[in-house]
PDB file of N, CA and C in Angstrom:
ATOM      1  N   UNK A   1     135.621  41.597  45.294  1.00  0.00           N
ATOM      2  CA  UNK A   1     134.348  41.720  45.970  1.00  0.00           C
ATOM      3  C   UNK A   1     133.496  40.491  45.637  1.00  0.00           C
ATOM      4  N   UNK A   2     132.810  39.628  46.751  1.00  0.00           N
ATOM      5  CA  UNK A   2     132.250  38.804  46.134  1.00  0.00           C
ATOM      6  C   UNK A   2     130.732  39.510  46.154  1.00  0.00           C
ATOM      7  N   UNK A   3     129.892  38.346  44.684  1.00  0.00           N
ATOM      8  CA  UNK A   3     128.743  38.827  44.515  1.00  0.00           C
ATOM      9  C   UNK A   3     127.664  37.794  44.376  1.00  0.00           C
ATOM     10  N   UNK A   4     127.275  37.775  45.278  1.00  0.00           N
ATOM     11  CA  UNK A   4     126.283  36.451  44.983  1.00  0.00           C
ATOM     12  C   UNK A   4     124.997  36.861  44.483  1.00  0.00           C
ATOM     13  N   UNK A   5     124.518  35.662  43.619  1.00  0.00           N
ATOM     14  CA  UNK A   5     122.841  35.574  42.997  1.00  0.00           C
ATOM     15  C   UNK A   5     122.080  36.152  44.346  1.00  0.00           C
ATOM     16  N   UNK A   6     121.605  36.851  43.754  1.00  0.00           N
ATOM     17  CA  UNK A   6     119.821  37.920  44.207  1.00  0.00           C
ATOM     18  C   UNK A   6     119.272  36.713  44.892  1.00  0.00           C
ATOM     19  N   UNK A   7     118.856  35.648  44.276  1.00  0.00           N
ATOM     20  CA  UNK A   7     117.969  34.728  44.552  1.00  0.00           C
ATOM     21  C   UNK A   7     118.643  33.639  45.672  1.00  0.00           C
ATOM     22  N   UNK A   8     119.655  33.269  45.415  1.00  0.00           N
ATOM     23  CA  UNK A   8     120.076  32.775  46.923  1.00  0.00           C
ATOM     24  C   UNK A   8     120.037  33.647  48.134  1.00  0.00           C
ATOM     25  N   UNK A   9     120.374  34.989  48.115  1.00  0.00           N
ATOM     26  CA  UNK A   9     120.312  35.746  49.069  1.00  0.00           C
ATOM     27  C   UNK A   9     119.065  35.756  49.646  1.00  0.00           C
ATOM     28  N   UNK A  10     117.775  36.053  49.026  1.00  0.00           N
ATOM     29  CA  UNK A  10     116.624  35.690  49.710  1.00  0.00           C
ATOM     30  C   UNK A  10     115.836  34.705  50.218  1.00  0.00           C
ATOM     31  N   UNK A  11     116.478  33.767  49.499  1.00  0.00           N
ATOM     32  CA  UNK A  11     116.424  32.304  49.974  1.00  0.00           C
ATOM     33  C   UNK A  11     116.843  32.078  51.588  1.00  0.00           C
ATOM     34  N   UNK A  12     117.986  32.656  51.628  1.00  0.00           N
ATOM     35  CA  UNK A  12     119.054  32.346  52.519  1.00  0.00           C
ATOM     36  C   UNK A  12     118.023  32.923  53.821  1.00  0.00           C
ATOM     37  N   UNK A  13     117.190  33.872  53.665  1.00  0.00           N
ATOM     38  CA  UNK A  13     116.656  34.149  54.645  1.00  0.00           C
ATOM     39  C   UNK A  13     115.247  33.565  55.644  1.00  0.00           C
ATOM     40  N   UNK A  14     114.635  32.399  54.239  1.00  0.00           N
ATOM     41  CA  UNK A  14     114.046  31.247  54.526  1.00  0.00           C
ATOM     42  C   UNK A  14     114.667  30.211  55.353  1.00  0.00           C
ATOM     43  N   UNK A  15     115.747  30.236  54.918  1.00  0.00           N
ATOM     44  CA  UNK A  15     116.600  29.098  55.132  1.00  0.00           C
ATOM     45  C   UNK A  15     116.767  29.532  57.290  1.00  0.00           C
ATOM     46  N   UNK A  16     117.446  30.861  57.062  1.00  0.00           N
ATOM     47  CA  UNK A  16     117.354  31.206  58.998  1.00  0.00           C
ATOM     48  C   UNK A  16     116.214  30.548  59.336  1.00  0.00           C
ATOM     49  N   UNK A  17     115.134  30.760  58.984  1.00  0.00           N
ATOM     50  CA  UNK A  17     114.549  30.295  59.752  1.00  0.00           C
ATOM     51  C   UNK A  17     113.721  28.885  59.821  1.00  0.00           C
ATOM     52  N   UNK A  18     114.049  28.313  58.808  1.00  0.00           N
ATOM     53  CA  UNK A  18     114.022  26.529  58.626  1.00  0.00           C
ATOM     54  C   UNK A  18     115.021  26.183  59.379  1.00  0.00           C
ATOM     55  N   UNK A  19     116.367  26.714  59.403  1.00  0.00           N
ATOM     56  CA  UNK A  19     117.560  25.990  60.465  1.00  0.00           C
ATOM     57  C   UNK A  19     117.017  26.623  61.921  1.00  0.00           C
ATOM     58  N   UNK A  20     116.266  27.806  62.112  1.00  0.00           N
ATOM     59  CA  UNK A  20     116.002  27.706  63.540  1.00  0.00           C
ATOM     60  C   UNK A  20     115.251  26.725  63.999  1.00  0.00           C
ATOM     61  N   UNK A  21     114.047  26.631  63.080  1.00  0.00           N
ATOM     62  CA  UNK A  21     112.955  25.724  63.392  1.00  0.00           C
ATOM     63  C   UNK A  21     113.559  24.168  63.871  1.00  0.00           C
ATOM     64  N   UNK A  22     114.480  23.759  62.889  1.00  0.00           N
ATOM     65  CA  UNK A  22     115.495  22.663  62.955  1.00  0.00           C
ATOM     66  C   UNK A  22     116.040  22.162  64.304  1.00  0.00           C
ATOM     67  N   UNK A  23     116.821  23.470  64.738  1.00  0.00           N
ATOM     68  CA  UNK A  23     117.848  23.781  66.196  1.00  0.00           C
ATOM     69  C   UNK A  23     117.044  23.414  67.163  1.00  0.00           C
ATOM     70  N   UNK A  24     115.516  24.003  66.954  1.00  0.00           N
ATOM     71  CA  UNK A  24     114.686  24.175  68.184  1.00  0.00           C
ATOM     72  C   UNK A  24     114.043  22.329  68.223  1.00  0.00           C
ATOM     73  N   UNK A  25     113.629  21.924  67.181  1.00  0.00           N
ATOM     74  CA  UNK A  25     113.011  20.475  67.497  1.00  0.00           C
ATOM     75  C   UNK A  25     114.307  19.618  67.887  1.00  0.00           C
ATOM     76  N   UNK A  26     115.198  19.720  67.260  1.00  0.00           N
ATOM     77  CA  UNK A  26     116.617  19.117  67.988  1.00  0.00           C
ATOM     78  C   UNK A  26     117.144  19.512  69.084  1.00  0.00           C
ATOM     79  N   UNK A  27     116.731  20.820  69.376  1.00  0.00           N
ATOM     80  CA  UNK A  27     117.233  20.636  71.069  1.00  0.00           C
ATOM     81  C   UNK A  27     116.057  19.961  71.759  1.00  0.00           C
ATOM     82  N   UNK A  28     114.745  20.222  71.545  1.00  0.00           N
ATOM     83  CA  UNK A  28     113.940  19.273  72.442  1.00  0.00           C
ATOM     84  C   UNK A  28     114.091  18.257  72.033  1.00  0.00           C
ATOM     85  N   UNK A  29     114.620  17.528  71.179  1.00  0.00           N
ATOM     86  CA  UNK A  29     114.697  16.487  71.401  1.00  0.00           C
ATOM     87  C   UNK A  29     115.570  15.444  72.423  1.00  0.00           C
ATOM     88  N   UNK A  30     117.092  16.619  72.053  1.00  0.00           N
ATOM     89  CA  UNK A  30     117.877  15.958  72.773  1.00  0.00           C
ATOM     90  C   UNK A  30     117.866  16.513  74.552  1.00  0.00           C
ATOM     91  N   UNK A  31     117.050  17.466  74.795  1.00  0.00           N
ATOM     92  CA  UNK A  31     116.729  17.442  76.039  1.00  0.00           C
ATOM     93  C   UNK A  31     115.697  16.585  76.645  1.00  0.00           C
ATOM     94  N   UNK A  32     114.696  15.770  75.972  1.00  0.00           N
ATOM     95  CA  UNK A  32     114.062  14.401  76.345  1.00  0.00           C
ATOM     96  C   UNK A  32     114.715  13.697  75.983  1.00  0.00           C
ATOM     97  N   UNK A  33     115.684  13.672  75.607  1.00  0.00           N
ATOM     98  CA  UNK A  33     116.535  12.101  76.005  1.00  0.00           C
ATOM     99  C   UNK A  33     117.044  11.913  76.792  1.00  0.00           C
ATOM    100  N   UNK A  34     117.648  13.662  77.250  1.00  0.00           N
ATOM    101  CA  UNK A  34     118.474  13.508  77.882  1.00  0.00           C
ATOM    102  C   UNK A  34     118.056  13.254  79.730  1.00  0.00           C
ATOM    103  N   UNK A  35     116.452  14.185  79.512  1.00  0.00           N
ATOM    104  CA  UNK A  35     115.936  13.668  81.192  1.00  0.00           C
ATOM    105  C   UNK A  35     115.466  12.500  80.886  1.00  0.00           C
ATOM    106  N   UNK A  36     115.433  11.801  80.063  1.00  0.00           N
ATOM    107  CA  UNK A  36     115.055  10.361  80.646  1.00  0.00           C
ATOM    108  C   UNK A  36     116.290   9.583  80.799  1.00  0.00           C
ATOM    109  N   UNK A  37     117.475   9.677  80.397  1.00  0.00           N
ATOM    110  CA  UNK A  37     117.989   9.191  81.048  1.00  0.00           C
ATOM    111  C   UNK A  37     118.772   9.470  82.300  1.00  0.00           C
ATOM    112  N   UNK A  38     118.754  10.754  82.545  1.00  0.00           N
ATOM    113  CA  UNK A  38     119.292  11.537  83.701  1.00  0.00           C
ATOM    114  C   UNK A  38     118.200  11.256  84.700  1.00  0.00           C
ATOM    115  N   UNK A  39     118.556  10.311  85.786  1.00  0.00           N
ATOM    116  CA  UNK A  39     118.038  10.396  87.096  1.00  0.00           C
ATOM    117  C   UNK A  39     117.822  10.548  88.502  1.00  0.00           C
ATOM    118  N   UNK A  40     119.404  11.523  88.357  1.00  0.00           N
ATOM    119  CA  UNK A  40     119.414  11.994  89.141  1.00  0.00           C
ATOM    120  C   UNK A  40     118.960  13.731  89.723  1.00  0.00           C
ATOM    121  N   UNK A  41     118.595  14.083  90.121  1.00  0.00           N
ATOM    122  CA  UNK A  41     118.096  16.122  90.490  1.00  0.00           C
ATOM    123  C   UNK A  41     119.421  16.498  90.490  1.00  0.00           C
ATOM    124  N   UNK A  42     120.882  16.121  90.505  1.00  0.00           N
ATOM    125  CA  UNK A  42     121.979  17.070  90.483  1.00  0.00           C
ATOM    126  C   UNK A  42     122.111  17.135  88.583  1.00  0.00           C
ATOM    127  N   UNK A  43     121.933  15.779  88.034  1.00  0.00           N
ATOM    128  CA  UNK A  43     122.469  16.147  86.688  1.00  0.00           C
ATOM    129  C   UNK A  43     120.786  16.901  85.796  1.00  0.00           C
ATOM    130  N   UNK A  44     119.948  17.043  86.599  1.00  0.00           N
ATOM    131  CA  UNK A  44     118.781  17.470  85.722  1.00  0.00           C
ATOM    132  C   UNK A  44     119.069  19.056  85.837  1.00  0.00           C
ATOM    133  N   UNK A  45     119.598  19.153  86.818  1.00  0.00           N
ATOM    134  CA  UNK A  45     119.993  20.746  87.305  1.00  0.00           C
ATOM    135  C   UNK A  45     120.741  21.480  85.634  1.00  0.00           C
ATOM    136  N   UNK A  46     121.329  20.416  84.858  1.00  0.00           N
ATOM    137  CA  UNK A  46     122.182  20.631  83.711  1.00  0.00           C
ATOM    138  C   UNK A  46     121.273  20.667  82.266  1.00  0.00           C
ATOM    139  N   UNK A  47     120.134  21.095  82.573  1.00  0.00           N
ATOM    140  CA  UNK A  47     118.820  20.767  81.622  1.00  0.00           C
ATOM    141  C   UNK A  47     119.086  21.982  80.750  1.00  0.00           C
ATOM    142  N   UNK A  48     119.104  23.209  80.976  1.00  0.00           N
ATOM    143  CA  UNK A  48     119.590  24.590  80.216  1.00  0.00           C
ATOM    144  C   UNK A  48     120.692  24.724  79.489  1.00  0.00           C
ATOM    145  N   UNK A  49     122.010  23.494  80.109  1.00  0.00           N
ATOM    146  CA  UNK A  49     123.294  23.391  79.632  1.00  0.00           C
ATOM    147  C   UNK A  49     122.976  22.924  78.350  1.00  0.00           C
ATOM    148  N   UNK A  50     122.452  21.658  78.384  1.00  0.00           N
ATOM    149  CA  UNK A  50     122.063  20.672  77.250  1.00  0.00           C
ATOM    150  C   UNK A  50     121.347  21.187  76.251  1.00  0.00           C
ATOM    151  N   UNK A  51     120.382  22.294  76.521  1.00  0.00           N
ATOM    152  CA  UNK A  51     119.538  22.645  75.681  1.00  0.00           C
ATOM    153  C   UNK A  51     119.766  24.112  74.806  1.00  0.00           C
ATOM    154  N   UNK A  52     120.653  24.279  75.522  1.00  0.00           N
ATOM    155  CA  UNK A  52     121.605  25.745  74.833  1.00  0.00           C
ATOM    156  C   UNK A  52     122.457  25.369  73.662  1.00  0.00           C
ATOM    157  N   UNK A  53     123.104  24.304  74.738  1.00  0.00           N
ATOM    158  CA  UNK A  53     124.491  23.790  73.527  1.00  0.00           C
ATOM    159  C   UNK A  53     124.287  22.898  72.711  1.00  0.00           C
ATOM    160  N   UNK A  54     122.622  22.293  72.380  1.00  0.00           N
ATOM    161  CA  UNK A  54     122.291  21.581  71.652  1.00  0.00           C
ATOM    162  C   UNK A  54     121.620  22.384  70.270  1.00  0.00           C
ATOM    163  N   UNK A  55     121.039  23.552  70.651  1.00  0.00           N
ATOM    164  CA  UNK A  55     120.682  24.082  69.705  1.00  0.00           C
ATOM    165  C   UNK A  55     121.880  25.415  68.858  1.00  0.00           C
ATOM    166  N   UNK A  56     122.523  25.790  70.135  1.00  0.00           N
ATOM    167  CA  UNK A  56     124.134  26.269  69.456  1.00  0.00           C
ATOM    168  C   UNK A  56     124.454  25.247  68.495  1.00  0.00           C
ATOM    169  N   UNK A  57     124.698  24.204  68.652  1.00  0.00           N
ATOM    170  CA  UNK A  57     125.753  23.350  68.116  1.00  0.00           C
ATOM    171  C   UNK A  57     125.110  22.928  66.722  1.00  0.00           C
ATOM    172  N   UNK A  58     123.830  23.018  66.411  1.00  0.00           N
ATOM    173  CA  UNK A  58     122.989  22.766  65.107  1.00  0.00           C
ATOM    174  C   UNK A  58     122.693  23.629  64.586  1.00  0.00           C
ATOM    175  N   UNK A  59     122.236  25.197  65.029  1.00  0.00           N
ATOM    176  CA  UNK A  59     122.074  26.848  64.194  1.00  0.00           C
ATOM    177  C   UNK A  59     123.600  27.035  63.703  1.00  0.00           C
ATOM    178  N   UNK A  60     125.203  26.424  64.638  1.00  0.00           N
ATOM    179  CA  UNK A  60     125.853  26.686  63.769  1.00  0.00           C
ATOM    180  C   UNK A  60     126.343  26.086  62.855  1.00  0.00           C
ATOM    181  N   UNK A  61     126.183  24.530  62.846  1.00  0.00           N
ATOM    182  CA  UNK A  61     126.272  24.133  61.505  1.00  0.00           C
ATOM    183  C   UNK A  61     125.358  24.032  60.355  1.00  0.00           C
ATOM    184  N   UNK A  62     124.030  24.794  60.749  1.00  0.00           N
ATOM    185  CA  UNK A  62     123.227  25.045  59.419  1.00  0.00           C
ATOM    186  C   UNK A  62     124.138  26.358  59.642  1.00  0.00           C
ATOM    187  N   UNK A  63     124.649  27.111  59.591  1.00  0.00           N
ATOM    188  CA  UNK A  63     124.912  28.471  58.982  1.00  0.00           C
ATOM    189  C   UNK A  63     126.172  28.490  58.217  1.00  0.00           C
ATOM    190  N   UNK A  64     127.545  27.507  58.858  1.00  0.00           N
ATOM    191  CA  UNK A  64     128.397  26.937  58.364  1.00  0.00           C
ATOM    192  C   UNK A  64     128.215  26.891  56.644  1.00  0.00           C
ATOM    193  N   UNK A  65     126.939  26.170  57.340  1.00  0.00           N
ATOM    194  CA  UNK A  65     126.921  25.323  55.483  1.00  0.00           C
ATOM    195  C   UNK A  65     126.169  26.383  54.599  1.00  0.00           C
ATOM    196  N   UNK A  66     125.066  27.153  55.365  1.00  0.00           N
ATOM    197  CA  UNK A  66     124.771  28.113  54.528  1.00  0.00           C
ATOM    198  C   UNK A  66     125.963  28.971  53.752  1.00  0.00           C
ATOM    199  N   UNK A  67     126.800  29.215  54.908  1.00  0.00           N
ATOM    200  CA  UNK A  67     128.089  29.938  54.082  1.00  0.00           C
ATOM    201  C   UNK A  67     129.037  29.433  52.965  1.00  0.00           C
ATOM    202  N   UNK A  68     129.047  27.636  53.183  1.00  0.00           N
ATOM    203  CA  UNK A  68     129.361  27.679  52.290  1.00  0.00           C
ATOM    204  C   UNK A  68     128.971  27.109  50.825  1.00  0.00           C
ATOM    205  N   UNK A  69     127.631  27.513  50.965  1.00  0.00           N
ATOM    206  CA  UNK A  69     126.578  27.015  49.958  1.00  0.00           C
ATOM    207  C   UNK A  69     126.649  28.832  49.435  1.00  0.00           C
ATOM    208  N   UNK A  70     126.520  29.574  49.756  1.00  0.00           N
ATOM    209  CA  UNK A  70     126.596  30.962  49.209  1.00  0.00           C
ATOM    210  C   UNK A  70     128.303  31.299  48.492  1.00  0.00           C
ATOM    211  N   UNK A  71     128.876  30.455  49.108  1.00  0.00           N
ATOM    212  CA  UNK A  71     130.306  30.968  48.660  1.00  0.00           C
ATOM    213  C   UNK A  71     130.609  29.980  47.507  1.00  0.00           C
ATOM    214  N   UNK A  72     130.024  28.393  47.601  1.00  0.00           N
ATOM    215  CA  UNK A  72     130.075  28.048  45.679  1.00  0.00           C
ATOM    216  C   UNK A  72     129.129  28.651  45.249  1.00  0.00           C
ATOM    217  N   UNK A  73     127.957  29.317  45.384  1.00  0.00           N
ATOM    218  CA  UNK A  73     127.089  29.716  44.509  1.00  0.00           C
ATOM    219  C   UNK A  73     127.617  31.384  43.947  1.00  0.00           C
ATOM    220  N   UNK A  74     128.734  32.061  44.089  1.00  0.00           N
ATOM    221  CA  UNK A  74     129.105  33.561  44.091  1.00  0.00           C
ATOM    222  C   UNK A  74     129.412  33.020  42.264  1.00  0.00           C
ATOM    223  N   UNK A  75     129.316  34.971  42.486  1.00  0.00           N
ATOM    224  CA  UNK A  75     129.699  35.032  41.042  1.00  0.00           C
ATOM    225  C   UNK A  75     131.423  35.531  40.595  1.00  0.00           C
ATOM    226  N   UNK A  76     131.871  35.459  39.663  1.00  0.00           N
ATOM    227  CA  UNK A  76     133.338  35.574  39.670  1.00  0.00           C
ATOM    228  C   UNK A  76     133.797  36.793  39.125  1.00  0.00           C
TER     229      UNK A  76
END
């Protein structure tokens, strides 16, 4: 059974939401980059694509790492 420190665990729940906060300024970001350089109305149509899978792609590697920042921190 693993058992991790009390205190990372509540941490960890700061942490959700510092990596959301994270996801969310990084997807706007990379959705103003991405309409400025998109100039055409067929590829702007792809504005929701970009901004989904930009903030997917960063909530899951902060959680990745949360996991495996909880899994060296367990107890034995």
């Amino acid at each position: 059974m693993v058992i991790v420190n009390p205190w990372i665990t509540l941490l960890s729940f700061v942490y959700f939401i510092v990596a959301g906060f994270g996801a969310f300024l990084f997807s706007r970001f990379i959705v103003e980059k991405y309409l400025e350089i998109s100039k055409s109305k067929y590829f702007k149509f792809f504005e929701p694509v970009v901004g989904i899978s930009s903030f997917s792609s960063f909530f899951g590697v902060a959680l990745t790492l949360l996991y495996y920042l909880l899994i060296m921190f367990q107890y034995e």
